[in-house]
N, C-alpha and C. Protein backbone atom coordinates (compact mmCIF):
# COMPACT_ATOMS: atom_id res chain seq x y z
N UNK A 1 87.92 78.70 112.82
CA UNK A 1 87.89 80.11 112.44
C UNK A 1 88.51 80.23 111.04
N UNK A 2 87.84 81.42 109.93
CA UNK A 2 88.47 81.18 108.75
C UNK A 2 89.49 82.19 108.67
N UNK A 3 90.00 82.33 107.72
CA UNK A 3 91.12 83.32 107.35
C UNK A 3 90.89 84.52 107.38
N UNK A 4 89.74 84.74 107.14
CA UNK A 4 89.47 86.34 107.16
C UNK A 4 88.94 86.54 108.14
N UNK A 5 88.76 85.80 109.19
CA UNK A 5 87.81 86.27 110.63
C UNK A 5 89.42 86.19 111.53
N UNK A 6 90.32 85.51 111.01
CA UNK A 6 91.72 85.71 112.15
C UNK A 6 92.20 86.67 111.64
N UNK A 7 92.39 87.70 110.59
CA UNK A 7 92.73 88.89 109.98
C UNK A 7 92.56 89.81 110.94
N UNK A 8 90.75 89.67 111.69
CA UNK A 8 90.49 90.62 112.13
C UNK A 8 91.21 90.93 113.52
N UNK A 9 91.77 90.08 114.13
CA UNK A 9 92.17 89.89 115.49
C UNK A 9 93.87 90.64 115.11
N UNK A 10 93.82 90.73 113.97
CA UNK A 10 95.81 91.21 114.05
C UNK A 10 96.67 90.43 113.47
N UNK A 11 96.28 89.42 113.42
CA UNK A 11 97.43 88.13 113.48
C UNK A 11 97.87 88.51 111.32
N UNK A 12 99.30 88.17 111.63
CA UNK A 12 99.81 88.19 110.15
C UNK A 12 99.36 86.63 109.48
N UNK A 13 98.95 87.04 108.46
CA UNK A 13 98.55 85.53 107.48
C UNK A 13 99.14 85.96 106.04
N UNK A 14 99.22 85.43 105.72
CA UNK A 14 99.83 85.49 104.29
C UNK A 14 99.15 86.29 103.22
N UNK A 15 98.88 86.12 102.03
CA UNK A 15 98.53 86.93 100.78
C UNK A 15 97.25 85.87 101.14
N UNK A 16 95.76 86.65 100.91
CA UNK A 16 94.69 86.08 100.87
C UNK A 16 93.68 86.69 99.66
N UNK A 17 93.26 85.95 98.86
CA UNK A 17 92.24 86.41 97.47
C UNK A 17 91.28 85.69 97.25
N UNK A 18 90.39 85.95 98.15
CA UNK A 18 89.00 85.47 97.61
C UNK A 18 88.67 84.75 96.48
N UNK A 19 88.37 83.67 96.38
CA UNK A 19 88.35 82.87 95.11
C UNK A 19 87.18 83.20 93.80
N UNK A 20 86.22 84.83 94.33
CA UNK A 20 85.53 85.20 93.56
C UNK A 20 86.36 86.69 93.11
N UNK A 21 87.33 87.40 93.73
CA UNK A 21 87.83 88.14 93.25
C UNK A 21 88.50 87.87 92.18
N UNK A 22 88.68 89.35 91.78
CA UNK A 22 89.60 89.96 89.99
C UNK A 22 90.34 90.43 90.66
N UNK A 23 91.75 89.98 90.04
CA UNK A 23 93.03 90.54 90.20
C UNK A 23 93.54 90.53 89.02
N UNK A 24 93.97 91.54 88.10
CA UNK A 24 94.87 91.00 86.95
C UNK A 24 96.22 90.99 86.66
N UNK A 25 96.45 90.24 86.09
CA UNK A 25 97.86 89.90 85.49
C UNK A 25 98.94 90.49 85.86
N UNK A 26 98.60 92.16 85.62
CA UNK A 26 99.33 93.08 85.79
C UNK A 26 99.71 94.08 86.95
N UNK A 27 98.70 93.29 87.85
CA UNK A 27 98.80 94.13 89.41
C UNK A 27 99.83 93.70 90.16
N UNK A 28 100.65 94.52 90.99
CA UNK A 28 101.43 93.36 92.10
C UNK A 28 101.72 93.81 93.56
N UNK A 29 101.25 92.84 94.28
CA UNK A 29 100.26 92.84 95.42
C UNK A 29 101.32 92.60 96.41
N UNK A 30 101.54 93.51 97.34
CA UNK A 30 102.17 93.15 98.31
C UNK A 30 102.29 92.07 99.58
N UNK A 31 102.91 92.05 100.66
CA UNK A 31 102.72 90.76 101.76
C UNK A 31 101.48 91.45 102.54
N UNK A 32 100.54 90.09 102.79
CA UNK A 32 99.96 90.03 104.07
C UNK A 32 98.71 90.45 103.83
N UNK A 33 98.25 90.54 102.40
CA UNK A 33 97.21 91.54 101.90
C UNK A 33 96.21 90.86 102.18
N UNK A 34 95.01 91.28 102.02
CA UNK A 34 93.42 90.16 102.03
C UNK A 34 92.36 90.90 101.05
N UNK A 35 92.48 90.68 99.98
CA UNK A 35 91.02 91.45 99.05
C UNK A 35 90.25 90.05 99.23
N UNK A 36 88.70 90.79 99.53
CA UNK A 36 87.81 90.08 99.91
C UNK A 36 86.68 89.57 98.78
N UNK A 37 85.70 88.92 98.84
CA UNK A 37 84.75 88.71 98.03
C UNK A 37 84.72 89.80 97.02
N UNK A 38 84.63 89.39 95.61
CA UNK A 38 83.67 90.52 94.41
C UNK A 38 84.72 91.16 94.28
N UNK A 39 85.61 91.70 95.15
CA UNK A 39 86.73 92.94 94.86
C UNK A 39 87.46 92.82 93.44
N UNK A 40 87.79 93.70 93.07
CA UNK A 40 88.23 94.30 91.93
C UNK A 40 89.97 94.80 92.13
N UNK A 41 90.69 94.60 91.14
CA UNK A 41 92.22 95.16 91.25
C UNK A 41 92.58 95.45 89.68
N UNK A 42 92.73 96.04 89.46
CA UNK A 42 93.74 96.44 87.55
C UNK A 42 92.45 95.93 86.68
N UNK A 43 91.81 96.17 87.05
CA UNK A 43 90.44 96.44 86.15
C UNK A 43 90.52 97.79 85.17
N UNK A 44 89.93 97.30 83.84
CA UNK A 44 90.20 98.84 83.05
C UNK A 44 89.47 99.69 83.15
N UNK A 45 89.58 101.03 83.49
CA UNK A 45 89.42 102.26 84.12
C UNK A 45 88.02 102.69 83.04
N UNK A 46 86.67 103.20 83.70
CA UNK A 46 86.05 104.11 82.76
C UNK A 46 86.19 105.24 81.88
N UNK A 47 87.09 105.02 80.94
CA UNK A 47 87.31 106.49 80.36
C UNK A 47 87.38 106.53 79.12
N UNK A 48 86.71 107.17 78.54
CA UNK A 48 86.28 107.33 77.43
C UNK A 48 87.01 108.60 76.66
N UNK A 49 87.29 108.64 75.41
CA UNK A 49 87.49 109.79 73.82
C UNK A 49 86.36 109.68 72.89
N UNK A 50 86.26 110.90 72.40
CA UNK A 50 85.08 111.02 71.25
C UNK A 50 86.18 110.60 69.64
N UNK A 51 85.74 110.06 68.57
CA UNK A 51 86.46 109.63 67.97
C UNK A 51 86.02 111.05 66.68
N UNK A 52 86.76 111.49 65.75
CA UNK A 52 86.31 112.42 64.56
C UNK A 52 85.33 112.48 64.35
N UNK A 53 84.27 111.45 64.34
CA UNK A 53 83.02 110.91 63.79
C UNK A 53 81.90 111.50 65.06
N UNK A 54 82.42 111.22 66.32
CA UNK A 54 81.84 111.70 67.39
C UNK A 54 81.64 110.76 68.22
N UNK A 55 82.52 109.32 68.05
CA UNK A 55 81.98 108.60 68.68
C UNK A 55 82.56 108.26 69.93
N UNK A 56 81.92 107.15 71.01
CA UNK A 56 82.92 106.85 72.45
C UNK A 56 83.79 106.09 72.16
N UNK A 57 85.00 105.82 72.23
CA UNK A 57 85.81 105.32 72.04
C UNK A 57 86.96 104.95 73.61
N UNK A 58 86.85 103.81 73.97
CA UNK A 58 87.59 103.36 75.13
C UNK A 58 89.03 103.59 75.13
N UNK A 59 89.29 104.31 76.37
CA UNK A 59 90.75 104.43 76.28
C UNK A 59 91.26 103.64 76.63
N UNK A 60 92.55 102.84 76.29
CA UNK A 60 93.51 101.18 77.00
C UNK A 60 93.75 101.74 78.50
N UNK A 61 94.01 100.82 79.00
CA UNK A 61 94.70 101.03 80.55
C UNK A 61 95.94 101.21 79.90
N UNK A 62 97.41 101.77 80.42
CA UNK A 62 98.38 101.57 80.26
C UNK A 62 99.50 101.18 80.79
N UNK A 63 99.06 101.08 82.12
CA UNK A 63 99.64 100.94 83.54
C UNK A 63 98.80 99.93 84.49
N UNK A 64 99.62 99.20 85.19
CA UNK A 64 98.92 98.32 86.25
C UNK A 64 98.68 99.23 87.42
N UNK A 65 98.76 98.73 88.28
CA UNK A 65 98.15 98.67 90.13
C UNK A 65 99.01 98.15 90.48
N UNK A 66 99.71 98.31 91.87
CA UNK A 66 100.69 97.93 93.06
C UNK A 66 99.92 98.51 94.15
N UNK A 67 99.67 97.17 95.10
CA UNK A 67 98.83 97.30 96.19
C UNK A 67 100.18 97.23 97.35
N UNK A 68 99.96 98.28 98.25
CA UNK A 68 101.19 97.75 98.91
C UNK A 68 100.77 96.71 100.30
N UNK A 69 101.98 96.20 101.53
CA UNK A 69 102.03 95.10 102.28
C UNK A 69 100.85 95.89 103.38
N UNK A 70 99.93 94.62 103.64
CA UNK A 70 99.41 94.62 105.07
C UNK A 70 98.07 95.43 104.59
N UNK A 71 97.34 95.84 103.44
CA UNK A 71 96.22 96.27 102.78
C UNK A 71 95.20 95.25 102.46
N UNK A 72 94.29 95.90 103.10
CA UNK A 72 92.64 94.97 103.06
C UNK A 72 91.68 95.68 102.25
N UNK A 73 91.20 94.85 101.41
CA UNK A 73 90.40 95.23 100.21
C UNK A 73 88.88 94.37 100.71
N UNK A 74 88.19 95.34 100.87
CA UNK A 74 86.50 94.42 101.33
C UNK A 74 85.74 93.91 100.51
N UNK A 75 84.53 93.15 100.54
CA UNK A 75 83.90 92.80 99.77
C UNK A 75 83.25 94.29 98.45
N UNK A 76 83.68 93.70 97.19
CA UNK A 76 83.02 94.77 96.05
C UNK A 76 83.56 95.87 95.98
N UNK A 77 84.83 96.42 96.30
CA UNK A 77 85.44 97.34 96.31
C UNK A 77 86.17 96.82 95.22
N UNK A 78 86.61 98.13 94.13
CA UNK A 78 87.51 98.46 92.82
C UNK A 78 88.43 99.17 93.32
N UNK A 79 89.91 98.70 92.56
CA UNK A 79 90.83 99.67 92.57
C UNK A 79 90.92 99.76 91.00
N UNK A 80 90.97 100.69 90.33
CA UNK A 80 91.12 100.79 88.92
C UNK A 80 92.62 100.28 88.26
N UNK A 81 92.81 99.92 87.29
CA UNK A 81 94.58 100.09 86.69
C UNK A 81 94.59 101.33 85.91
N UNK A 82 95.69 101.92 86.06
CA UNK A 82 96.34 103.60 85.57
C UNK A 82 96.19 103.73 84.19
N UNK A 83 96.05 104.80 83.85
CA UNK A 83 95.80 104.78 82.46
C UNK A 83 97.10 105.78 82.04
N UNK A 84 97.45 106.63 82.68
CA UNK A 84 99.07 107.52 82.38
C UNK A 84 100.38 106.93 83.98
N UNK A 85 99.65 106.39 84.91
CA UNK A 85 100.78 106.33 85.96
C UNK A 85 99.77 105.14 86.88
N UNK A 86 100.85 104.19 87.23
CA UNK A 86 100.08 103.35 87.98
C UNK A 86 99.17 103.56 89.25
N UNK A 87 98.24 103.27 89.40
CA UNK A 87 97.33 103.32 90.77
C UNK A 87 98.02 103.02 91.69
N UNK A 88 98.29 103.26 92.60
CA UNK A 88 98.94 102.75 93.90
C UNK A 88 98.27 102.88 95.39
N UNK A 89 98.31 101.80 95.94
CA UNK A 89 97.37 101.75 97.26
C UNK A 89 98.53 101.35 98.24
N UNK A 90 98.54 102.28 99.55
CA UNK A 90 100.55 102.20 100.45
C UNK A 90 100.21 101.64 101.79
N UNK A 91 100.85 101.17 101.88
CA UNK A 91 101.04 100.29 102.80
C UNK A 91 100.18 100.20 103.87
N UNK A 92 99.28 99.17 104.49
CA UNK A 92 98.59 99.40 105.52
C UNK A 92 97.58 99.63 105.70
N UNK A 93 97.01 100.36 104.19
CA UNK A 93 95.47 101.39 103.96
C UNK A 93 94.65 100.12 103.65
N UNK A 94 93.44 100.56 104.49
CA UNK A 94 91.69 99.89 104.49
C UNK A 94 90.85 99.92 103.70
N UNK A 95 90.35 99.36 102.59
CA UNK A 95 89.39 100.31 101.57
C UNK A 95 88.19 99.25 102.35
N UNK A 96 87.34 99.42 102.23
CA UNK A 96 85.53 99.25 102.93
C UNK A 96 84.91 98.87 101.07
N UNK A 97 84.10 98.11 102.09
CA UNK A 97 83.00 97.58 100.70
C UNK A 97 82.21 98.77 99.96
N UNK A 98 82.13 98.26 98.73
CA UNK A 98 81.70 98.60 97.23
C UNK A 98 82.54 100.27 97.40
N UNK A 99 83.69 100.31 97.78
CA UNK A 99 84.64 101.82 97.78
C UNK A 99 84.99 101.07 96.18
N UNK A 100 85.80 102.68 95.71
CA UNK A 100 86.52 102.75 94.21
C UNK A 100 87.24 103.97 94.30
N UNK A 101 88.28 103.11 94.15
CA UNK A 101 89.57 104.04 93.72
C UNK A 101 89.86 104.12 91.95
N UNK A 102 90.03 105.40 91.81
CA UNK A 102 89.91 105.49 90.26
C UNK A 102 91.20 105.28 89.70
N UNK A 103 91.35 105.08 88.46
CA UNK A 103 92.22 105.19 87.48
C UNK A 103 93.28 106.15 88.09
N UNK A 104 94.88 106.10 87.77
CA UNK A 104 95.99 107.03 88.58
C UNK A 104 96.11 107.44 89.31
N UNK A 105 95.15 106.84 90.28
CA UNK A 105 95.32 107.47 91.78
C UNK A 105 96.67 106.94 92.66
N UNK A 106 96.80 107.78 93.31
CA UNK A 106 98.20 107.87 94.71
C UNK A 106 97.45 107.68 95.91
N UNK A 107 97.07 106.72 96.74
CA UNK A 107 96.46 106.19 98.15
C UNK A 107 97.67 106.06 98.86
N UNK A 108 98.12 107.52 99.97
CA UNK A 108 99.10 107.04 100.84
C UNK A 108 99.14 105.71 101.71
N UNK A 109 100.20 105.70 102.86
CA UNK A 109 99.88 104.70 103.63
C UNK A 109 99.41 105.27 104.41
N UNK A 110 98.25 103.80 105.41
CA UNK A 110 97.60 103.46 106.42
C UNK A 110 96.34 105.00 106.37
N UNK A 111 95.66 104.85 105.18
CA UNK A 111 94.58 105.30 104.66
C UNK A 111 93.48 104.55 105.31
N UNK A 112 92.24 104.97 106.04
CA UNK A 112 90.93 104.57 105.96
C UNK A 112 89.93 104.72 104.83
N UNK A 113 89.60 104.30 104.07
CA UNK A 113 88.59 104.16 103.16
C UNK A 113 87.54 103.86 103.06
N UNK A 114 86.09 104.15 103.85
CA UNK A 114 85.37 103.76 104.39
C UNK A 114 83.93 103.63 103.07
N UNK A 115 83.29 102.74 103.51
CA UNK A 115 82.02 101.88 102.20
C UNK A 115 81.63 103.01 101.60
N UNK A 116 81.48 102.76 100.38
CA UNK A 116 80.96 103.42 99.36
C UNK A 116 81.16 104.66 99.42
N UNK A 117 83.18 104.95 99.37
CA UNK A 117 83.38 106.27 98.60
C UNK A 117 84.04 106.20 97.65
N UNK A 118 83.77 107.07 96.78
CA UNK A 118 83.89 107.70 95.32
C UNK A 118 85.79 108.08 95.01
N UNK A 119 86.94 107.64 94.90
CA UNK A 119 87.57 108.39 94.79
C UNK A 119 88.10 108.56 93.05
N UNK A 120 88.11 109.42 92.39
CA UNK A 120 88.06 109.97 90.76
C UNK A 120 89.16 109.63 90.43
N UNK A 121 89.88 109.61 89.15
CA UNK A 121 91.04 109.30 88.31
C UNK A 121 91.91 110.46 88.93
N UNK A 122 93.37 110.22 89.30
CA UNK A 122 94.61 111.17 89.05
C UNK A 122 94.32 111.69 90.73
N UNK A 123 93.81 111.50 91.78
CA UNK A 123 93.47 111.50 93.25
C UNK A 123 95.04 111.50 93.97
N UNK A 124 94.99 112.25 94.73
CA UNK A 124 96.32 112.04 95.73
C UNK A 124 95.90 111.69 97.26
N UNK A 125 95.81 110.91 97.71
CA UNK A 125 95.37 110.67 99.08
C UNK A 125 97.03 110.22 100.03
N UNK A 126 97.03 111.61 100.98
CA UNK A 126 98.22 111.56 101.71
C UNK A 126 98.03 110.97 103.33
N UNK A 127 99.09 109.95 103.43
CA UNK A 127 99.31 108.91 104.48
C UNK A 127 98.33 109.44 105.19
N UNK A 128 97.28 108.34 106.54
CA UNK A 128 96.86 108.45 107.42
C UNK A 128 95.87 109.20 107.40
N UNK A 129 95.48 109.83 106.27
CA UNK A 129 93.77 110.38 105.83
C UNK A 129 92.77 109.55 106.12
N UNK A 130 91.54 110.11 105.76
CA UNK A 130 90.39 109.29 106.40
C UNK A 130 89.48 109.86 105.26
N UNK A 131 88.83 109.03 104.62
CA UNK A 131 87.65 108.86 103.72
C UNK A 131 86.59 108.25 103.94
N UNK A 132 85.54 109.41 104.93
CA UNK A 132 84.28 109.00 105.35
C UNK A 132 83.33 108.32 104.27
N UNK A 133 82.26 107.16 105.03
CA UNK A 133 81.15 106.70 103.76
C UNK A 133 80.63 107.52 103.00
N UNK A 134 80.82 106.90 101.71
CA UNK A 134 79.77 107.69 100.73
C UNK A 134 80.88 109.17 100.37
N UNK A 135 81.71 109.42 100.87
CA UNK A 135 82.35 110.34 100.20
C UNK A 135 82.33 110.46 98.62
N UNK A 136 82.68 111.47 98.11
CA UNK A 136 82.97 111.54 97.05
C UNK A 136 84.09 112.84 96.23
N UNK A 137 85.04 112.07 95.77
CA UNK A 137 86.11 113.39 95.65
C UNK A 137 86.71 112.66 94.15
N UNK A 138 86.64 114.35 93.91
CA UNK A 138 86.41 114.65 92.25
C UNK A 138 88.06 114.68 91.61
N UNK A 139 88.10 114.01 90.69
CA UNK A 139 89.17 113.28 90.21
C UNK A 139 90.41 114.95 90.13
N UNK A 140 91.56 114.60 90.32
CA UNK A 140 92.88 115.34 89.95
C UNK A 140 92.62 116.18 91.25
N UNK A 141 91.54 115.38 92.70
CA UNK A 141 92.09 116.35 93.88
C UNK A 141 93.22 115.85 94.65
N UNK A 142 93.62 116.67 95.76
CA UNK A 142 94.58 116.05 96.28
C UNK A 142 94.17 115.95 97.64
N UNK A 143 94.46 115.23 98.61
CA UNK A 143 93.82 115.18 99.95
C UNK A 143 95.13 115.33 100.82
N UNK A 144 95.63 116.51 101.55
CA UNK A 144 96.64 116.30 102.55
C UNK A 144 96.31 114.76 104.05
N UNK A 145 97.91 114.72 104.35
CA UNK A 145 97.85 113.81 104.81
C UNK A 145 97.36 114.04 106.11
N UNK A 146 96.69 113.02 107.02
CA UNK A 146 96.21 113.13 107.88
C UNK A 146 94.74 113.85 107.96
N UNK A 147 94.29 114.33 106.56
CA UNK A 147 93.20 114.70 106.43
C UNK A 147 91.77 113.77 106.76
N UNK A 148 90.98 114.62 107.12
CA UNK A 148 89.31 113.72 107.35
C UNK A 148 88.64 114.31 106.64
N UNK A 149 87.69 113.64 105.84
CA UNK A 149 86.34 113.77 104.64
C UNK A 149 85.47 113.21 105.51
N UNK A 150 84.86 113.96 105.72
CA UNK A 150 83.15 113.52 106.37
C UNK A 150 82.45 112.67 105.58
N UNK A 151 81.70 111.67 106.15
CA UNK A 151 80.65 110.75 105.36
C UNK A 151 79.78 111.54 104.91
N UNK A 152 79.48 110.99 103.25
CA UNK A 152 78.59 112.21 102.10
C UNK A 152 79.26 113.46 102.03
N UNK A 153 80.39 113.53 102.08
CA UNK A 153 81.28 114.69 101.32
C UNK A 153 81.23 114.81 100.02
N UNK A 154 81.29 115.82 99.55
CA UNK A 154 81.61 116.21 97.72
C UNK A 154 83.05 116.96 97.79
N UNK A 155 83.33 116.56 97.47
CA UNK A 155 85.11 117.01 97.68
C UNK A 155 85.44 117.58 95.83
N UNK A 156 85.75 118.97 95.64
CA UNK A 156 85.86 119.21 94.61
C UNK A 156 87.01 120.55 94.80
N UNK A 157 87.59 120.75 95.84
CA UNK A 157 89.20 121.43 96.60
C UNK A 157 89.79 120.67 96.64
N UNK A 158 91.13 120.74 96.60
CA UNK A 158 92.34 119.97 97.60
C UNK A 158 92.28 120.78 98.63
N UNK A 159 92.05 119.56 100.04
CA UNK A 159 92.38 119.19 100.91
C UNK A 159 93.56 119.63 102.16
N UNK A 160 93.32 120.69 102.41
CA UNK A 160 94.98 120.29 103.48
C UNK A 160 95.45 119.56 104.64
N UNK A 161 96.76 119.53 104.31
CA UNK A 161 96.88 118.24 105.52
C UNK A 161 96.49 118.98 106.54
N UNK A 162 95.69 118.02 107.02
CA UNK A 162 95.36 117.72 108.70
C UNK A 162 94.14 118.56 108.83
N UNK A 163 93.66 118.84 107.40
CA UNK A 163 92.13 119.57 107.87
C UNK A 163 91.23 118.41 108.03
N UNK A 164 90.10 118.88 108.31
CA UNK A 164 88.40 117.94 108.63
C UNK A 164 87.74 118.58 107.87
N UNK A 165 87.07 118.43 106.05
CA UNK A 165 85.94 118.50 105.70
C UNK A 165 84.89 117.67 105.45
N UNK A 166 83.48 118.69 105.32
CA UNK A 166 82.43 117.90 105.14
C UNK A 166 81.29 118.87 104.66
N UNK A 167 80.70 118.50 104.13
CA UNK A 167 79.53 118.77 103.24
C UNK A 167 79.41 118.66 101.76
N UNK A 168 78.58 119.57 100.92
CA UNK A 168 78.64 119.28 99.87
C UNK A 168 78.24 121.01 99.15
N UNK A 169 78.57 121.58 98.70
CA UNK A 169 80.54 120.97 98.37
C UNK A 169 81.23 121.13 99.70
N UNK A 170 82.22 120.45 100.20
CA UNK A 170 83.06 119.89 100.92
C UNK A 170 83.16 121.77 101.50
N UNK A 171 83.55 121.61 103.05
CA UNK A 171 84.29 123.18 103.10
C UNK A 171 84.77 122.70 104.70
N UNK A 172 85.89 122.97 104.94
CA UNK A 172 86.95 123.43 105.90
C UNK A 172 86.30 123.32 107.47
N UNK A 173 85.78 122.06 107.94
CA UNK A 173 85.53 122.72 109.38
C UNK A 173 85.77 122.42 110.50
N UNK A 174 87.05 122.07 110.56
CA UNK A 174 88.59 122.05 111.44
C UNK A 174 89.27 122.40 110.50
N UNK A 175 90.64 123.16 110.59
CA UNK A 175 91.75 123.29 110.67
C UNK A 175 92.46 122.64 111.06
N UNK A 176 93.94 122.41 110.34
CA UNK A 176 94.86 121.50 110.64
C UNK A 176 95.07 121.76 112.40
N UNK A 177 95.70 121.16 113.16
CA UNK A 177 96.14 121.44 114.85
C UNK A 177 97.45 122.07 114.23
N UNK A 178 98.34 123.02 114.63
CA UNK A 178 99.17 123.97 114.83
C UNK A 178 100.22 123.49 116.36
N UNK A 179 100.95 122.78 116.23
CA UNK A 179 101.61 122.39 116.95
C UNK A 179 102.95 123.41 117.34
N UNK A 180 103.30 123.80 118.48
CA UNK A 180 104.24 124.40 118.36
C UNK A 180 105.63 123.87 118.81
């Protein structure tokens, strides 16, 4: 059995990196982690300035990535490096194949991140949220914790904790539970 098929059963294994993954220099990766095939870490962020002239002009990263302990990165999934505040992915959280986390994003812990969603530069994703496939949420939102995004969401609100949206644009359909 290989390393990433005993992952799946629970068992703690050490720091695991795919020998086709990008990790750079400047990322630093907590215990127990596993980024998988193709995956991406402190990669420089898409973002662009028009220069006087009018032209595109690439902005530097300025900041790394800190992945925190016990986080699984799937095949072809990006985490960006920060361009004003480091990216951070917390403890425990799942990202799913070809997902992207953008530039300055905040990924609480023990996050689901499920294949191919969209999350934008400057993102707040609070502990124990859920990011259905194909989501997509528009950079500088914030997602309360314990929140659910429906698969093919357009998320262009913040989020409150412990709501359930879905559609496009995203709208409210649970309410947080009200515990007394």
């Amino acid at each position: 059995m290989n390393r990433e098929a005993e992952s799946i059963y629970g068992r703690a294994l050490p720091l695991t990196v795919h020998h086709t993954a990008y990790v750079d220099d400047y990322v630093e990766i907590g215990e127990r982690v596993h980024v998988h095939c193709f995956a991406s870490i402190g990669t420089a962020p898409f973002s662009y300035t028009r220069d006087d002239a009018g032209r595109l002009v690439k902005k530097q990263r300025t900041r790394a990535a800190f992945i925190g302990d016990d986080v699984e990165i799937m095949a072809h999934a990006n985490v960006d490096a920060g361009l004003e505040v480091p990216t951070r992915v917390g403890r425990g959280t799942k990202i799913d194949h070809y997902a992207h986390v953008g530039h300055d994003s905040q990924v609480g812990e023990d996050v689901v991140v499920c294949a191919q969603a969209f999350i934008g530069g400057f993102v707040e994703i609070g502990d124990r949220a859920y990011i259905g496939a194909q989501a997509c949420i528009k950079p500088r939102v914030k997602i309360g914790a314990g929140a659910k995004v429906g698969m093919g969401a357009v998320v262009i609100h913040d989020v409150p904790p412990g709501a359930t949206v879905a559609g496009c644009p995203a709208r409210v359909i649970r309410a947080a539970e009200v515990t007394a």
